[in-house]
PDB file of N, CA and C in Angstrom:
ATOM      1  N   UNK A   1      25.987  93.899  57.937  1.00  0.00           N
ATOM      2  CA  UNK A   1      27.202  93.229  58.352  1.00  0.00           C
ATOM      3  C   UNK A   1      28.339  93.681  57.440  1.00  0.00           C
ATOM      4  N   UNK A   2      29.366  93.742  58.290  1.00  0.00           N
ATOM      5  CA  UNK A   2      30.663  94.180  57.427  1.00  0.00           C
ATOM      6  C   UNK A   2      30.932  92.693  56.258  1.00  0.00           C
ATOM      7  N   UNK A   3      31.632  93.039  55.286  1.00  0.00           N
ATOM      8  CA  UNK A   3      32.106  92.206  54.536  1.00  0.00           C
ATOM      9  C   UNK A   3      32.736  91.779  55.069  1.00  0.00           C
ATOM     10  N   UNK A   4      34.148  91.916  55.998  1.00  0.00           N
ATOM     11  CA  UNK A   4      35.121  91.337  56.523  1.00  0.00           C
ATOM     12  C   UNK A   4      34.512  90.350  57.902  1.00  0.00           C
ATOM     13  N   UNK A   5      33.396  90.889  58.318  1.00  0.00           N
ATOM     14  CA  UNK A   5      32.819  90.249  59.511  1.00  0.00           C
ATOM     15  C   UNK A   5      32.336  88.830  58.453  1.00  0.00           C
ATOM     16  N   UNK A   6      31.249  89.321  57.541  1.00  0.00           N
ATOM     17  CA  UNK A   6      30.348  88.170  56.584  1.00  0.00           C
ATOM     18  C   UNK A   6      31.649  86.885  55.989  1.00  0.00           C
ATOM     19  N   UNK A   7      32.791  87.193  55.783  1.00  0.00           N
ATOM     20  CA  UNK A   7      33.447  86.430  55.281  1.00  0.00           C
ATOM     21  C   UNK A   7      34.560  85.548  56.387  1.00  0.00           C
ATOM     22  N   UNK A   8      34.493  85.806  57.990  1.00  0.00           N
ATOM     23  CA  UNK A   8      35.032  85.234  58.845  1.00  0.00           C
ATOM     24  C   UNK A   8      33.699  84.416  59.174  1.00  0.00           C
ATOM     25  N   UNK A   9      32.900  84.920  59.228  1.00  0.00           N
ATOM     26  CA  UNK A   9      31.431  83.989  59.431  1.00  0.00           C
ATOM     27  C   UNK A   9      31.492  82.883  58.882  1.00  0.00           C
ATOM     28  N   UNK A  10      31.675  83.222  57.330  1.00  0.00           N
ATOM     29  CA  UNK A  10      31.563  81.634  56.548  1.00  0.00           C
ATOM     30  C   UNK A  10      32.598  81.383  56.918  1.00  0.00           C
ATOM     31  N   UNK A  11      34.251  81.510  57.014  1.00  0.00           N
ATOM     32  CA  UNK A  11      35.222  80.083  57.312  1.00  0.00           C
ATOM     33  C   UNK A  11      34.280  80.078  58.374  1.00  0.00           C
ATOM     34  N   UNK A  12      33.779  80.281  59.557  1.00  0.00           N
ATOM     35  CA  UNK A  12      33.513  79.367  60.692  1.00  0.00           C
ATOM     36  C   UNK A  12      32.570  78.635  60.378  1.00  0.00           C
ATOM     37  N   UNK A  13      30.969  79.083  59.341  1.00  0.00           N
ATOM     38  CA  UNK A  13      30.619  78.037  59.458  1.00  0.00           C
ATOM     39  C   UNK A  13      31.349  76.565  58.650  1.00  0.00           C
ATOM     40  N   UNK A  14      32.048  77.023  57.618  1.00  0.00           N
ATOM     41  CA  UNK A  14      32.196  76.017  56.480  1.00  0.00           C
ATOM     42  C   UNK A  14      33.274  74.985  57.428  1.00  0.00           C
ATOM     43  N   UNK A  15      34.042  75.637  58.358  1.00  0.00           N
ATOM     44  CA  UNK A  15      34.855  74.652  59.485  1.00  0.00           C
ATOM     45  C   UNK A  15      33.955  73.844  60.542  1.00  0.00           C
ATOM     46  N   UNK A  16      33.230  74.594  60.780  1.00  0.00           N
ATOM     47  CA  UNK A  16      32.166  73.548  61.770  1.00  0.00           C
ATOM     48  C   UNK A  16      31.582  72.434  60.865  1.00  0.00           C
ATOM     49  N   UNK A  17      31.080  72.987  59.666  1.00  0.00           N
ATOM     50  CA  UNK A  17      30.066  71.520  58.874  1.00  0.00           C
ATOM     51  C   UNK A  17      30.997  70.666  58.141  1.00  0.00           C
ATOM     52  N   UNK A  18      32.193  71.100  58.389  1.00  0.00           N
ATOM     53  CA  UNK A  18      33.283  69.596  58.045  1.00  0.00           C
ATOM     54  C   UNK A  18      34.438  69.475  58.905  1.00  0.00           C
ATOM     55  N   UNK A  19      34.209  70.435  59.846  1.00  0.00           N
ATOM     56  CA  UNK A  19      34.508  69.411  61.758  1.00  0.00           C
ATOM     57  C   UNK A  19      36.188  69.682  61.282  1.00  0.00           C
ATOM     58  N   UNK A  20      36.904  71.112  60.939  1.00  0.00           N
ATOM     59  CA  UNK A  20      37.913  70.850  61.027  1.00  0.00           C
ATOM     60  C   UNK A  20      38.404  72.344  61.254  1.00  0.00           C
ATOM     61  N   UNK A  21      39.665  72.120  61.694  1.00  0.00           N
ATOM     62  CA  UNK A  21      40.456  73.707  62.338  1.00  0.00           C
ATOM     63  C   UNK A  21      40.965  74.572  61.889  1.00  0.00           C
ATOM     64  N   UNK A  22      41.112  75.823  62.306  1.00  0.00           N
ATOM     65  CA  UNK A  22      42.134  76.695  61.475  1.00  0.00           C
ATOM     66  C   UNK A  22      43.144  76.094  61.010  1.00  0.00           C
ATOM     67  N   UNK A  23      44.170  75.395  61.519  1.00  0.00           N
ATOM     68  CA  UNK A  23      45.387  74.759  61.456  1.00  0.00           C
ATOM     69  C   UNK A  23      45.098  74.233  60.210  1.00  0.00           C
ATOM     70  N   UNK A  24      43.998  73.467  60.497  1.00  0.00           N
ATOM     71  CA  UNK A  24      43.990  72.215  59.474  1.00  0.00           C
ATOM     72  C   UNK A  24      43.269  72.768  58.071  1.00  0.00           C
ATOM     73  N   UNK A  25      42.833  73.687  58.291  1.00  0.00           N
ATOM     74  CA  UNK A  25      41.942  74.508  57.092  1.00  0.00           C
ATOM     75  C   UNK A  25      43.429  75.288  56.268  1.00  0.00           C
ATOM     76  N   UNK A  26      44.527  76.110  57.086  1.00  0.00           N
ATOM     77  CA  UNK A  26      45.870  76.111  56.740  1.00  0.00           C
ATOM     78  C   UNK A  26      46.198  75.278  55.656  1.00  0.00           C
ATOM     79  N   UNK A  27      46.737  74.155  56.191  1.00  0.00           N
ATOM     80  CA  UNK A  27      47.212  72.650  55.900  1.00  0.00           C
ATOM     81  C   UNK A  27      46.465  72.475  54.572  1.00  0.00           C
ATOM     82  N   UNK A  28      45.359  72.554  54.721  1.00  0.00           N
ATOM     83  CA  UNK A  28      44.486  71.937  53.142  1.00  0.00           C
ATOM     84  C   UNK A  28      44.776  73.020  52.047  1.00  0.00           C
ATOM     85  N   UNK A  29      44.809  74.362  52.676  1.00  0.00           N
ATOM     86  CA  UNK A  29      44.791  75.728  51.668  1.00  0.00           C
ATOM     87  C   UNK A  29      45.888  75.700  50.976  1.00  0.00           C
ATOM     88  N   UNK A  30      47.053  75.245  51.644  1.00  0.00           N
ATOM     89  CA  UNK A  30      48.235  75.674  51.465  1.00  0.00           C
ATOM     90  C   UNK A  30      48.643  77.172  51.727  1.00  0.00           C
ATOM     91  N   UNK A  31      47.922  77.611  52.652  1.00  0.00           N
ATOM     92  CA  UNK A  31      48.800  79.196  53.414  1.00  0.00           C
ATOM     93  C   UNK A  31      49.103  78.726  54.509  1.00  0.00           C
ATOM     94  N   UNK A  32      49.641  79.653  55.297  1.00  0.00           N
ATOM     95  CA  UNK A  32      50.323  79.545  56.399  1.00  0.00           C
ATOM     96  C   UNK A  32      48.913  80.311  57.642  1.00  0.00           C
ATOM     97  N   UNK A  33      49.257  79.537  58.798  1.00  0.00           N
ATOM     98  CA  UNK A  33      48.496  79.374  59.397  1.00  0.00           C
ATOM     99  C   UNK A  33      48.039  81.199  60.258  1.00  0.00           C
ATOM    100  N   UNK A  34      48.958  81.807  59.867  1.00  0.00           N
ATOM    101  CA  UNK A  34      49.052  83.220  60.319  1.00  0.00           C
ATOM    102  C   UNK A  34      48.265  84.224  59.141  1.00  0.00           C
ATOM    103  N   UNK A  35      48.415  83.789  58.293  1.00  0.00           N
ATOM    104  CA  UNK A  35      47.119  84.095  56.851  1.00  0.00           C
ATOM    105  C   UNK A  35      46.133  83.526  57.300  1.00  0.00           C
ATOM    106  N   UNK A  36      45.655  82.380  57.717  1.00  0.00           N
ATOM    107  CA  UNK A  36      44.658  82.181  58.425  1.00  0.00           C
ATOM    108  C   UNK A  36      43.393  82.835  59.275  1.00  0.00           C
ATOM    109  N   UNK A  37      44.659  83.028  60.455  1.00  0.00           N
ATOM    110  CA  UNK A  37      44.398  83.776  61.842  1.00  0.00           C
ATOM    111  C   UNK A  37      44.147  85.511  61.252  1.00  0.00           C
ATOM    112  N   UNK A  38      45.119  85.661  60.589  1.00  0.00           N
ATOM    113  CA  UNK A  38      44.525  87.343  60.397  1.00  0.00           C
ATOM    114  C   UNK A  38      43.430  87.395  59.417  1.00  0.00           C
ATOM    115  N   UNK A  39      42.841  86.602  59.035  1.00  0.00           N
ATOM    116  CA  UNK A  39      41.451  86.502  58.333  1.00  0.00           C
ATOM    117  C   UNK A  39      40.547  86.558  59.297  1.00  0.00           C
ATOM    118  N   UNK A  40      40.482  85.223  60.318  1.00  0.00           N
ATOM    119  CA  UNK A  40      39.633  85.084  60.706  1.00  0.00           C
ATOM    120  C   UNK A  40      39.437  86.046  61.784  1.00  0.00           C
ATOM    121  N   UNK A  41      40.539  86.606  62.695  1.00  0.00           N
ATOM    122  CA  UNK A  41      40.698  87.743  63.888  1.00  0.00           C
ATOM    123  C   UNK A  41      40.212  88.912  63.182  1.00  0.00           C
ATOM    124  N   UNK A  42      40.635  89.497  62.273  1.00  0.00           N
ATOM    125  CA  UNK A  42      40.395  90.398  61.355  1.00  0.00           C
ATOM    126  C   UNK A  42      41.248  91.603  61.119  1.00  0.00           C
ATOM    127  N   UNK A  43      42.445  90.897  61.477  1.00  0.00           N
ATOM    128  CA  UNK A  43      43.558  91.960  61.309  1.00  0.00           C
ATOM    129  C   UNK A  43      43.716  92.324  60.029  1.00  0.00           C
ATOM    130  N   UNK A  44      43.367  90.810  58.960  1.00  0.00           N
ATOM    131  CA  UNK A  44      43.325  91.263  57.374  1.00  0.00           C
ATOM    132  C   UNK A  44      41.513  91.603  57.196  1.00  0.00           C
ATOM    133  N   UNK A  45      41.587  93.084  57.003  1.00  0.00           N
ATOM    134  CA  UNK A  45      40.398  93.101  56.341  1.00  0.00           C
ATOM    135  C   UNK A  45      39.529  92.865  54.975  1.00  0.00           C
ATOM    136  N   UNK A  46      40.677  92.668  54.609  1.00  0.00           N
ATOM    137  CA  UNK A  46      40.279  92.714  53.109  1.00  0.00           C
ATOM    138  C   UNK A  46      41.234  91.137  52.102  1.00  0.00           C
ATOM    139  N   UNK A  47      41.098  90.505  52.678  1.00  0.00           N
ATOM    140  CA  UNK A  47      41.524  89.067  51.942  1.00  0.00           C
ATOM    141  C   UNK A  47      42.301  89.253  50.186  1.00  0.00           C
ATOM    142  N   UNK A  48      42.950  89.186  49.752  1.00  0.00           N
ATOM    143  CA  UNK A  48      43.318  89.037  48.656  1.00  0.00           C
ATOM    144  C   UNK A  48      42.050  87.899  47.746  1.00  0.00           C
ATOM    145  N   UNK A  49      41.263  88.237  46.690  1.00  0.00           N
ATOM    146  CA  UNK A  49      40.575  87.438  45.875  1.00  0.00           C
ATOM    147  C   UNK A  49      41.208  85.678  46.062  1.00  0.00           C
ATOM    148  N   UNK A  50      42.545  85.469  45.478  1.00  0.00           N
ATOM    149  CA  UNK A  50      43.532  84.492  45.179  1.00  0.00           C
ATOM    150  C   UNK A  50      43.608  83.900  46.665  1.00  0.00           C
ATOM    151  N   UNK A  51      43.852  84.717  47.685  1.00  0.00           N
ATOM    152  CA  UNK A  51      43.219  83.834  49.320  1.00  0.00           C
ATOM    153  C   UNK A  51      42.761  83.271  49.367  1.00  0.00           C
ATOM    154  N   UNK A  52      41.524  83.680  49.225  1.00  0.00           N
ATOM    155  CA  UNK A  52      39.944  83.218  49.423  1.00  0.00           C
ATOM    156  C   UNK A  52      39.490  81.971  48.821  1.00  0.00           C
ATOM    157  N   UNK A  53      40.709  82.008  47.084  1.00  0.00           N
ATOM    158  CA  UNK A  53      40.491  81.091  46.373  1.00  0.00           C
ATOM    159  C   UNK A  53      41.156  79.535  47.098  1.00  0.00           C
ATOM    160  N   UNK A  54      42.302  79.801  47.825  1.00  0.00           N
ATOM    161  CA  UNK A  54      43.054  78.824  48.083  1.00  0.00           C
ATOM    162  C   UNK A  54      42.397  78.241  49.566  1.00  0.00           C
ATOM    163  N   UNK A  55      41.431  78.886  49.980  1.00  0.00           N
ATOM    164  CA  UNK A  55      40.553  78.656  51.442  1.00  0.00           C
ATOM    165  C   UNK A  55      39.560  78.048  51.306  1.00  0.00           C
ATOM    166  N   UNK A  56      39.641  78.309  49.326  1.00  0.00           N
ATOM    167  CA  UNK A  56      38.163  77.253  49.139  1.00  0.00           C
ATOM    168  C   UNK A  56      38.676  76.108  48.685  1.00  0.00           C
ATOM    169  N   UNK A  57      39.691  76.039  48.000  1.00  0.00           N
ATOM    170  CA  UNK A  57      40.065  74.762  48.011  1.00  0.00           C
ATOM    171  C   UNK A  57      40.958  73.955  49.337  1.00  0.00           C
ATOM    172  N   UNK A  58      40.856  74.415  50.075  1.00  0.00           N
ATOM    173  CA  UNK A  58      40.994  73.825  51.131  1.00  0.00           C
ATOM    174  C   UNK A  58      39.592  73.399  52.110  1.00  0.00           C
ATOM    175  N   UNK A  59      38.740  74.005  51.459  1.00  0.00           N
ATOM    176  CA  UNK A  59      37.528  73.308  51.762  1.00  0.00           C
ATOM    177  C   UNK A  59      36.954  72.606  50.672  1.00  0.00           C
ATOM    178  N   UNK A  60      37.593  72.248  49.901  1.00  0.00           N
ATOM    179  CA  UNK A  60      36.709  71.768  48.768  1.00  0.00           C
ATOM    180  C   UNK A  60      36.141  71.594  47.783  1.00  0.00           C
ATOM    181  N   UNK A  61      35.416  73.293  47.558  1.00  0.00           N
ATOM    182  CA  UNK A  61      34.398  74.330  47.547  1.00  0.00           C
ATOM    183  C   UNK A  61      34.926  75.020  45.920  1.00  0.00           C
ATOM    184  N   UNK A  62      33.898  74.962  45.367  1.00  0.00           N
ATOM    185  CA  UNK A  62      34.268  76.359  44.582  1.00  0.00           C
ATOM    186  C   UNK A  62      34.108  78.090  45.368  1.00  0.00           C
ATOM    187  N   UNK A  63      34.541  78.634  44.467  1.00  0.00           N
ATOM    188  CA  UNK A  63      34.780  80.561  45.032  1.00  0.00           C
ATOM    189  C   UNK A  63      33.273  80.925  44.919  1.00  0.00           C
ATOM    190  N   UNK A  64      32.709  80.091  44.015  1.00  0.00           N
ATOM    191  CA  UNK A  64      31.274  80.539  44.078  1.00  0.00           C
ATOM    192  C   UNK A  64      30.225  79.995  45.214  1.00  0.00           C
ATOM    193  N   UNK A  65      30.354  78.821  45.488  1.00  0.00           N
ATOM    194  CA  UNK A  65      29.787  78.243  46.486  1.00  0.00           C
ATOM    195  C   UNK A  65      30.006  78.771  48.142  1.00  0.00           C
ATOM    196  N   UNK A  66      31.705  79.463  47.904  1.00  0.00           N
ATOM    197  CA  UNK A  66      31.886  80.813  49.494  1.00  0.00           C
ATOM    198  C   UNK A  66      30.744  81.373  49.133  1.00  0.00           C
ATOM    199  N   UNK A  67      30.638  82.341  48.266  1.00  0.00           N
ATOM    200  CA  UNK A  67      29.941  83.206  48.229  1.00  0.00           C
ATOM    201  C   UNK A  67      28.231  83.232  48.223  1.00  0.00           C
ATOM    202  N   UNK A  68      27.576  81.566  47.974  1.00  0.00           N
ATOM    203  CA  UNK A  68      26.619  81.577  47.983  1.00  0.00           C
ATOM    204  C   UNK A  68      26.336  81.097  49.413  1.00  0.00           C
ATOM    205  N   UNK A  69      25.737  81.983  49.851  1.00  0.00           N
ATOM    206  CA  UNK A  69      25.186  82.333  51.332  1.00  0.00           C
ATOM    207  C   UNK A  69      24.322  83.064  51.446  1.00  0.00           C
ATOM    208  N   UNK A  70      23.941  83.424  52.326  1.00  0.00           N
ATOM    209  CA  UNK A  70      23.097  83.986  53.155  1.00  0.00           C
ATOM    210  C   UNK A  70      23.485  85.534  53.486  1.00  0.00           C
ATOM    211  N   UNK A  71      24.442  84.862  54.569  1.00  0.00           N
ATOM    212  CA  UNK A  71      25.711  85.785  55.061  1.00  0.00           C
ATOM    213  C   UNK A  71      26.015  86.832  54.604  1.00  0.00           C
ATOM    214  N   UNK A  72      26.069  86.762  52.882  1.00  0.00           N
ATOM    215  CA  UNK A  72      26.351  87.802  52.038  1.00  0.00           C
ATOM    216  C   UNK A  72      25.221  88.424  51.109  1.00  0.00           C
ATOM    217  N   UNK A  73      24.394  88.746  51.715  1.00  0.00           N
ATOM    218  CA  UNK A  73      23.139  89.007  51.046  1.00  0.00           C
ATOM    219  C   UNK A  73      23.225  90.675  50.771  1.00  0.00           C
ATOM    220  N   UNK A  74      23.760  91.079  52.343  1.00  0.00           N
ATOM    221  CA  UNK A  74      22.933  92.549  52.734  1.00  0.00           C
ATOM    222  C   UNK A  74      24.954  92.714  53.535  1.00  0.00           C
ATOM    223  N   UNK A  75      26.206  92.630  52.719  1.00  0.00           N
ATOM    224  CA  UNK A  75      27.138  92.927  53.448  1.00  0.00           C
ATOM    225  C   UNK A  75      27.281  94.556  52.925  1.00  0.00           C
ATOM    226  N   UNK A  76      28.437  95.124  53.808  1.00  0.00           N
ATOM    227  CA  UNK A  76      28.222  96.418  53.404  1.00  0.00           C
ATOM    228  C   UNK A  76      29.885  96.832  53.114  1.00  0.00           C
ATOM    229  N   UNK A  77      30.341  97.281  52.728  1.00  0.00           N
ATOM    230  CA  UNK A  77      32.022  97.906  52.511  1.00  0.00           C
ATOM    231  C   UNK A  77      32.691  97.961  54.071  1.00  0.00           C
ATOM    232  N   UNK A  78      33.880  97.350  54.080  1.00  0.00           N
ATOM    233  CA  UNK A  78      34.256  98.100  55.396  1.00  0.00           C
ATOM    234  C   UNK A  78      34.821  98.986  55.529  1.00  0.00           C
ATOM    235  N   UNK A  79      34.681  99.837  56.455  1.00  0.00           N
ATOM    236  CA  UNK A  79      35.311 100.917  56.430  1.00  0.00           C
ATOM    237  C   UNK A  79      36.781 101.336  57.088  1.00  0.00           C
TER     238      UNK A  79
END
């Protein structure tokens, strides 16, 4: 799996197991909802570190707890 695929995977699952939306995943991050969308569509392939960070606190989450998955076991570079 691409990295960029493995890391739209987790926002979806981490939005399904606390039942809430892009919008609202936005809203908690503090980015704008178009930083969002090009994450999850995959127009941004490559997330800024400091993103990722503000996506986890909009879930909650530490940066380490994104990363502990599954998901990211066997990801590969994208190309």
């Amino acid at each position: 799996m691409q990295l960029s695929d493995a890391v739209q995977t987790r926002i979806i699952d981490l939005c399904n197991k606390q039942n809430i939306t892009l919008n609202k995943l936005a809203t908690n991050s503090g980015l704008s909802f178009s930083t969002i969308f090009s994450i999850f569509y995959g127009k941004s392939k490559s997330p800024r570190l400091s993103t990722l960070l503000h996506i986890c606190e909009g879930f909650n989450i530490e940066l380490t707890d994104f990363f502990d998955d599954p998901v990211f076991d066997d990801v590969e570079e994208d190309e």
